[in-house]
PDB file of N, CA and C in Angstrom:
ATOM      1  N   UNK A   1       8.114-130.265  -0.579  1.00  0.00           N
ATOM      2  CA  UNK A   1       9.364-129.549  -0.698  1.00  0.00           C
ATOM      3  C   UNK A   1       9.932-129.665  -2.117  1.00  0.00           C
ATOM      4  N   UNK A   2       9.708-130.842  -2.555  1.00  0.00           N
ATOM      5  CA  UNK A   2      10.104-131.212  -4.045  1.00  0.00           C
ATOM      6  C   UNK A   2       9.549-129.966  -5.378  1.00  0.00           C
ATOM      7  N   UNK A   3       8.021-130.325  -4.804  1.00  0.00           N
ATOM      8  CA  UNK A   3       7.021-129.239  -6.060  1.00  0.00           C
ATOM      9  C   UNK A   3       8.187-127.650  -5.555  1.00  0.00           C
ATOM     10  N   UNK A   4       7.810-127.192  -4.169  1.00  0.00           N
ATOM     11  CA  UNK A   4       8.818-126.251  -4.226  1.00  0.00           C
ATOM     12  C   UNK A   4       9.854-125.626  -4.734  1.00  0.00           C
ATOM     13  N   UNK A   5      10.543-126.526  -4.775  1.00  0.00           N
ATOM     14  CA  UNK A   5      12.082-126.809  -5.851  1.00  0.00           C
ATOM     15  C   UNK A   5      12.199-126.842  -6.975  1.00  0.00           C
ATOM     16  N   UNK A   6      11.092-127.204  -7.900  1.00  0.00           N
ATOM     17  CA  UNK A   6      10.765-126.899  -8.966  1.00  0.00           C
ATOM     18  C   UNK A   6      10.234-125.872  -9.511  1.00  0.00           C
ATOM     19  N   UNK A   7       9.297-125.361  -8.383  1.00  0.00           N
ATOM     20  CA  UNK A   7       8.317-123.680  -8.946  1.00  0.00           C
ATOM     21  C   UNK A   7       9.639-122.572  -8.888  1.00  0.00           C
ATOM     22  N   UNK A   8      10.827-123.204  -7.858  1.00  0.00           N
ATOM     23  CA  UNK A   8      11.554-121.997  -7.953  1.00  0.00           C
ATOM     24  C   UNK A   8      12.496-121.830  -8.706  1.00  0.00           C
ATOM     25  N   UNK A   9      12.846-123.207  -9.374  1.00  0.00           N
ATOM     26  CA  UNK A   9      13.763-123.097 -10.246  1.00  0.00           C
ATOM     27  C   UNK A   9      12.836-123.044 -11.770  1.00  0.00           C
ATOM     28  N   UNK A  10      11.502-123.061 -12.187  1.00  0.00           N
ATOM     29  CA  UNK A  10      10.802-122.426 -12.772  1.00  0.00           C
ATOM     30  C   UNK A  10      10.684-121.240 -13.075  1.00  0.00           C
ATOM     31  N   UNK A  11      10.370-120.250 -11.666  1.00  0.00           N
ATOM     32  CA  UNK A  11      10.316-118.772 -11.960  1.00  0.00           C
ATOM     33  C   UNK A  11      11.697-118.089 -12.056  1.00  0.00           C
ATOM     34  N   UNK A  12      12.617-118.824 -11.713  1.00  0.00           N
ATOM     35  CA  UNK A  12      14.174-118.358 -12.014  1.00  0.00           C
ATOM     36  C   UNK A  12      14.333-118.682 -13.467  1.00  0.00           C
ATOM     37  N   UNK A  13      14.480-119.385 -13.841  1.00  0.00           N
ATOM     38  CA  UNK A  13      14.459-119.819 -15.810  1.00  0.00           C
ATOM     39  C   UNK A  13      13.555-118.620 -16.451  1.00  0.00           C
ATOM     40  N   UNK A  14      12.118-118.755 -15.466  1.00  0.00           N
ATOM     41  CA  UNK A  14      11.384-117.481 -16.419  1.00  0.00           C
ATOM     42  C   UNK A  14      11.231-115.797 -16.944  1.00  0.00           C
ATOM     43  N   UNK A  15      12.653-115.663 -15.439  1.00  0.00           N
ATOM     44  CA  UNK A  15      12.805-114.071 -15.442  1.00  0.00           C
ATOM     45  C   UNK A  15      14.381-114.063 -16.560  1.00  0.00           C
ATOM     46  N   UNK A  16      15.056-115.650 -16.340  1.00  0.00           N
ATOM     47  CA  UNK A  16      16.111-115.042 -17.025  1.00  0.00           C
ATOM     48  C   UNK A  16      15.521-115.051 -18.996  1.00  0.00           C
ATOM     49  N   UNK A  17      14.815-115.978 -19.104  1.00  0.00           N
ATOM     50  CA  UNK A  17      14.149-115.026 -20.296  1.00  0.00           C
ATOM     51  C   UNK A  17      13.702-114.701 -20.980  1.00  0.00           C
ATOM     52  N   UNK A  18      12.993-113.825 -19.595  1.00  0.00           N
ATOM     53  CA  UNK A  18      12.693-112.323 -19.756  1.00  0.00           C
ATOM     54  C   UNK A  18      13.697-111.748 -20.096  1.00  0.00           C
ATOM     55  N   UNK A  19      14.421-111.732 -19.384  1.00  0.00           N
ATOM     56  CA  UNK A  19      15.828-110.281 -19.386  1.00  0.00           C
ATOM     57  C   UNK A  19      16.009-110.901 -20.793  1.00  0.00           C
ATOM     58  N   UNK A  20      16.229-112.221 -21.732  1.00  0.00           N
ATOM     59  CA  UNK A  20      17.066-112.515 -22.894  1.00  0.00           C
ATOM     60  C   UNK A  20      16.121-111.700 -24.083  1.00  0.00           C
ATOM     61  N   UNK A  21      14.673-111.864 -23.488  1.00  0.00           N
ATOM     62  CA  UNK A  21      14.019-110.875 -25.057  1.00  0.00           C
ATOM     63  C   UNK A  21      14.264-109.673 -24.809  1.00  0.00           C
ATOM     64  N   UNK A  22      14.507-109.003 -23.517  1.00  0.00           N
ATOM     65  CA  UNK A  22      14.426-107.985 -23.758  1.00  0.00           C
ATOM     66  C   UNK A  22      15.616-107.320 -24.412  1.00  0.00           C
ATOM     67  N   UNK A  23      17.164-108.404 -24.197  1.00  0.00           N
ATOM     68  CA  UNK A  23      18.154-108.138 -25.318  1.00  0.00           C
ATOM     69  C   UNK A  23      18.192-108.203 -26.104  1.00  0.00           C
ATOM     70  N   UNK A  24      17.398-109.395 -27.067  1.00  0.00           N
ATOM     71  CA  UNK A  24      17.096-108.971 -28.232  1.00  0.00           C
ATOM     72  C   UNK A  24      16.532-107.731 -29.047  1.00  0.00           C
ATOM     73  N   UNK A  25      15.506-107.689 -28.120  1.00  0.00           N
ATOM     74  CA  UNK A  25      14.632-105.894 -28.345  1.00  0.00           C
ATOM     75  C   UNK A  25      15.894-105.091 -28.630  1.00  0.00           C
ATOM     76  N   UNK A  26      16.405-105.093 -27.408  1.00  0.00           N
ATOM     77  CA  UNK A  26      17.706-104.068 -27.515  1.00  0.00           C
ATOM     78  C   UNK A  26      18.470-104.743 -28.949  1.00  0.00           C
ATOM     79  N   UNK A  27      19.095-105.236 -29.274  1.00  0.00           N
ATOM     80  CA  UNK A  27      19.796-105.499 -30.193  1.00  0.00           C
ATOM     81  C   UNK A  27      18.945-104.852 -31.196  1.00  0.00           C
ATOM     82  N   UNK A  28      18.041-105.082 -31.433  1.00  0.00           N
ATOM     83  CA  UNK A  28      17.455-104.846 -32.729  1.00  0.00           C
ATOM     84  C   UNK A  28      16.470-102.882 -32.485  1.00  0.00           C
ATOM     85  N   UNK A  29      16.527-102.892 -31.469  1.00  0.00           N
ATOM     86  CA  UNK A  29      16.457-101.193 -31.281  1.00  0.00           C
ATOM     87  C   UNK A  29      17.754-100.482 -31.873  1.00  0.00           C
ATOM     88  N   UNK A  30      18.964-101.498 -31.742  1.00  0.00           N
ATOM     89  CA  UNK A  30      20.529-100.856 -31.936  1.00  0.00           C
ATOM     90  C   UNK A  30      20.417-100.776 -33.411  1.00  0.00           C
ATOM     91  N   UNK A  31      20.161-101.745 -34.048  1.00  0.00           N
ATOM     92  CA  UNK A  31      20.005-102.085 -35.554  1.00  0.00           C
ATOM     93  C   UNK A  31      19.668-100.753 -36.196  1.00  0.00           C
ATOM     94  N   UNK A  32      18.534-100.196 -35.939  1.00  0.00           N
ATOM     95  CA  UNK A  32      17.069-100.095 -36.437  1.00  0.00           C
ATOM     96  C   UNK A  32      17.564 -98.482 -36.274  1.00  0.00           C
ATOM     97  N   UNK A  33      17.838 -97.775 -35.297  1.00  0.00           N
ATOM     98  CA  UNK A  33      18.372 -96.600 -34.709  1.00  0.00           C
ATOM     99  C   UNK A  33      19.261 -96.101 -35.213  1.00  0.00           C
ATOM    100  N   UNK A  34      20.348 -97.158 -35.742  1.00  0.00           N
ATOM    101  CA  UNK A  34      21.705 -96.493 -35.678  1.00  0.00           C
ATOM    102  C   UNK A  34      22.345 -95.735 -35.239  1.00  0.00           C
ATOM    103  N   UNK A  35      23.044 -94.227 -35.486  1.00  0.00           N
ATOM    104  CA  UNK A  35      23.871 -93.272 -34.663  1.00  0.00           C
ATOM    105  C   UNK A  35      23.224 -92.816 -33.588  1.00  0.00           C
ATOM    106  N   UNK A  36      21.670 -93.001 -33.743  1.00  0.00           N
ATOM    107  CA  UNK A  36      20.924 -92.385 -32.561  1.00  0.00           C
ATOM    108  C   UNK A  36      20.887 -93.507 -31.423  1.00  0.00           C
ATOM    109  N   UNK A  37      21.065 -94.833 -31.520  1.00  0.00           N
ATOM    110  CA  UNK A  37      21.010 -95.675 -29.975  1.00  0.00           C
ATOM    111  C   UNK A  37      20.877 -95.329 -28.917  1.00  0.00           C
ATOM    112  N   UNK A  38      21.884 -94.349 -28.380  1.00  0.00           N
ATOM    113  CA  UNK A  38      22.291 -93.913 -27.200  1.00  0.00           C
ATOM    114  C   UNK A  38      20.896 -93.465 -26.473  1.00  0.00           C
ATOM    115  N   UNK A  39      20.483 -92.649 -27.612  1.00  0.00           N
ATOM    116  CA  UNK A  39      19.104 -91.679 -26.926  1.00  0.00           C
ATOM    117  C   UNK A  39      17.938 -92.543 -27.227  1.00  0.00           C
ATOM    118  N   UNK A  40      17.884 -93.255 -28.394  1.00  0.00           N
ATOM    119  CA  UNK A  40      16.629 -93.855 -28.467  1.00  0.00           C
ATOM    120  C   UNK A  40      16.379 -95.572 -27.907  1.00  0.00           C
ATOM    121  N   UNK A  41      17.693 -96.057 -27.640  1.00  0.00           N
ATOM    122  CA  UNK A  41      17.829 -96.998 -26.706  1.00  0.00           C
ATOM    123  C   UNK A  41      17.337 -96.976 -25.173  1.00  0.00           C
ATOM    124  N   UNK A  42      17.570 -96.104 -24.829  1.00  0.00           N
ATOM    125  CA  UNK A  42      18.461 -95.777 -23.188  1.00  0.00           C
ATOM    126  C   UNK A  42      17.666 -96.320 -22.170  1.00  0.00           C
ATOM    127  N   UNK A  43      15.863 -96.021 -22.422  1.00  0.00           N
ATOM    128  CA  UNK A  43      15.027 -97.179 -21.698  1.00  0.00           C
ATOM    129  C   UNK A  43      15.255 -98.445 -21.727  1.00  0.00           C
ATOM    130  N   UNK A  44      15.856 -98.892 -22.792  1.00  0.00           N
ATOM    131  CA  UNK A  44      15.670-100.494 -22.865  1.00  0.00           C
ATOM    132  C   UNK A  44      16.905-100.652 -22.285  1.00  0.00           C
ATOM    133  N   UNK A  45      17.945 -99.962 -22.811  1.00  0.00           N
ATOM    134  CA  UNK A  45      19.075-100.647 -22.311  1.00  0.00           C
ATOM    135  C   UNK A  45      19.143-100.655 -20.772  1.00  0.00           C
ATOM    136  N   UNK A  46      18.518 -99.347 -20.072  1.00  0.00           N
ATOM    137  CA  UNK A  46      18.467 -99.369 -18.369  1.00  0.00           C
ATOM    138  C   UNK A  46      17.735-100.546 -18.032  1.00  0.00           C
ATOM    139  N   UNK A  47      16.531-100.816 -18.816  1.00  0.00           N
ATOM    140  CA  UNK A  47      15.819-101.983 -18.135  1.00  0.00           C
ATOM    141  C   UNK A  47      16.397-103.209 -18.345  1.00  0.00           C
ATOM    142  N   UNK A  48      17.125-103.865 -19.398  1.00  0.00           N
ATOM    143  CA  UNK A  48      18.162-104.675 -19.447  1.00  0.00           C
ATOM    144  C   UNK A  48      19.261-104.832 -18.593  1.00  0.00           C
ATOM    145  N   UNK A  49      19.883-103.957 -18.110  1.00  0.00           N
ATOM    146  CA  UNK A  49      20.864-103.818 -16.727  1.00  0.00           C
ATOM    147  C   UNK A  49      20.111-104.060 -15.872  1.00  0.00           C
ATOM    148  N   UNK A  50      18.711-103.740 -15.334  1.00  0.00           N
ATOM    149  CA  UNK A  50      17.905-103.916 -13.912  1.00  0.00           C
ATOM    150  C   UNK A  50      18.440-105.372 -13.959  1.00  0.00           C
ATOM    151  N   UNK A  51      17.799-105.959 -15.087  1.00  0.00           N
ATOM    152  CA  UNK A  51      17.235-107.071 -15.138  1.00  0.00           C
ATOM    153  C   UNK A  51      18.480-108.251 -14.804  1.00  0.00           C
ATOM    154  N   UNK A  52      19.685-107.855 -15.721  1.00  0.00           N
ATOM    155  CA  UNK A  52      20.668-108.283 -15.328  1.00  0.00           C
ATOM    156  C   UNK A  52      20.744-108.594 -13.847  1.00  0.00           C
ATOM    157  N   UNK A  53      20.963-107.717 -13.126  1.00  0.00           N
ATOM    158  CA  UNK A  53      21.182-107.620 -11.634  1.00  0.00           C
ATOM    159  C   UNK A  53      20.344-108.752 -10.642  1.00  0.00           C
ATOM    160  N   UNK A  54      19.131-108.562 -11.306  1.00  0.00           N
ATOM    161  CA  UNK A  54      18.042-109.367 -10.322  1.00  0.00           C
ATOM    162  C   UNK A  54      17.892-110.461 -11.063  1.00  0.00           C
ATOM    163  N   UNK A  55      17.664-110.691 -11.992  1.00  0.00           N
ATOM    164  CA  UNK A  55      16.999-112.187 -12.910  1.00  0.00           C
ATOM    165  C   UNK A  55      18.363-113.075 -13.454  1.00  0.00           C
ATOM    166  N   UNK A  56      19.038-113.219 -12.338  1.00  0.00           N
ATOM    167  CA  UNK A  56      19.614-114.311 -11.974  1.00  0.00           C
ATOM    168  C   UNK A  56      19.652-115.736 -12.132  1.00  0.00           C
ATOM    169  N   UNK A  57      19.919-116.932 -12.847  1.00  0.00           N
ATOM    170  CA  UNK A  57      19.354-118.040 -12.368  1.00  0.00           C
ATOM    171  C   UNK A  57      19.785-119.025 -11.282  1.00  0.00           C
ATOM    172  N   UNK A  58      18.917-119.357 -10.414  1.00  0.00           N
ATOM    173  CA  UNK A  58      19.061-119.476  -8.642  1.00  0.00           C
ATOM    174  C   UNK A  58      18.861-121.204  -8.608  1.00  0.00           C
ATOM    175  N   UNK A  59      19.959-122.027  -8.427  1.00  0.00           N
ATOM    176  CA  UNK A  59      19.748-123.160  -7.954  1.00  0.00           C
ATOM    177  C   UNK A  59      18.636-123.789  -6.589  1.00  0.00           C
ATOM    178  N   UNK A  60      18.416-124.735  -6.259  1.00  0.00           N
ATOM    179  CA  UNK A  60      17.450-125.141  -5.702  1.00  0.00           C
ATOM    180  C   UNK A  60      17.915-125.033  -4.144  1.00  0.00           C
ATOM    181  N   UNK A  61      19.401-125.248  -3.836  1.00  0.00           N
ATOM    182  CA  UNK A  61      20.153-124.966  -2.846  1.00  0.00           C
ATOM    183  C   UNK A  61      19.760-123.649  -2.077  1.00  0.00           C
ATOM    184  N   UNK A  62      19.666-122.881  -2.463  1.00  0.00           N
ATOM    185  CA  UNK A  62      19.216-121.191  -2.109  1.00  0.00           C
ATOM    186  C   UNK A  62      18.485-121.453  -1.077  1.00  0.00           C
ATOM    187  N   UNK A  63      17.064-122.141  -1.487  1.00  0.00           N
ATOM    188  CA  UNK A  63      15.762-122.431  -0.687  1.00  0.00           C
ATOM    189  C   UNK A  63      15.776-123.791   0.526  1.00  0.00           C
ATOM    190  N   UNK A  64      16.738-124.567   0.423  1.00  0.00           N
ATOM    191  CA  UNK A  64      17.109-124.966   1.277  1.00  0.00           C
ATOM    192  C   UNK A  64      18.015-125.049   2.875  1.00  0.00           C
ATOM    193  N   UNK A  65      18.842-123.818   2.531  1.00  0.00           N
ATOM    194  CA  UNK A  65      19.635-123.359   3.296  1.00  0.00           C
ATOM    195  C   UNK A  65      18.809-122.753   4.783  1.00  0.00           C
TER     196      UNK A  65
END
């Protein structure tokens, strides 16, 4: 149950980041783009919001309940 508790608070650390490079990307798509962002962003920034939503980081409590 222990190893458990660890793989999950593992793959929770590993999606959140994920989601953090992919803000960077974005940041530096914003840079790089300038007035155009909006349009030449708009993939990254949607996939950055997914990611937000789901890649969460989830205490060990979750899996115990």
């Amino acid at each position: 149950k222990l190893r458990e508790r660890e793989e999950f608070v593992r793959e929770s650390w590993v999606k959140a980041m994920e989601a953090r490079l992919v803000r960077d990307e974005l940041v530096k798509c914003h840079r790089l783009e300038g007035v155009n962002h909006l349009e030449n962003c708009r993939w990254l920034s949607d996939k950055y919001n997914l990611m937000l939503k789901e890649n969460k980081v989830k205490g060990y409590k979750k899996i115990d309940v």
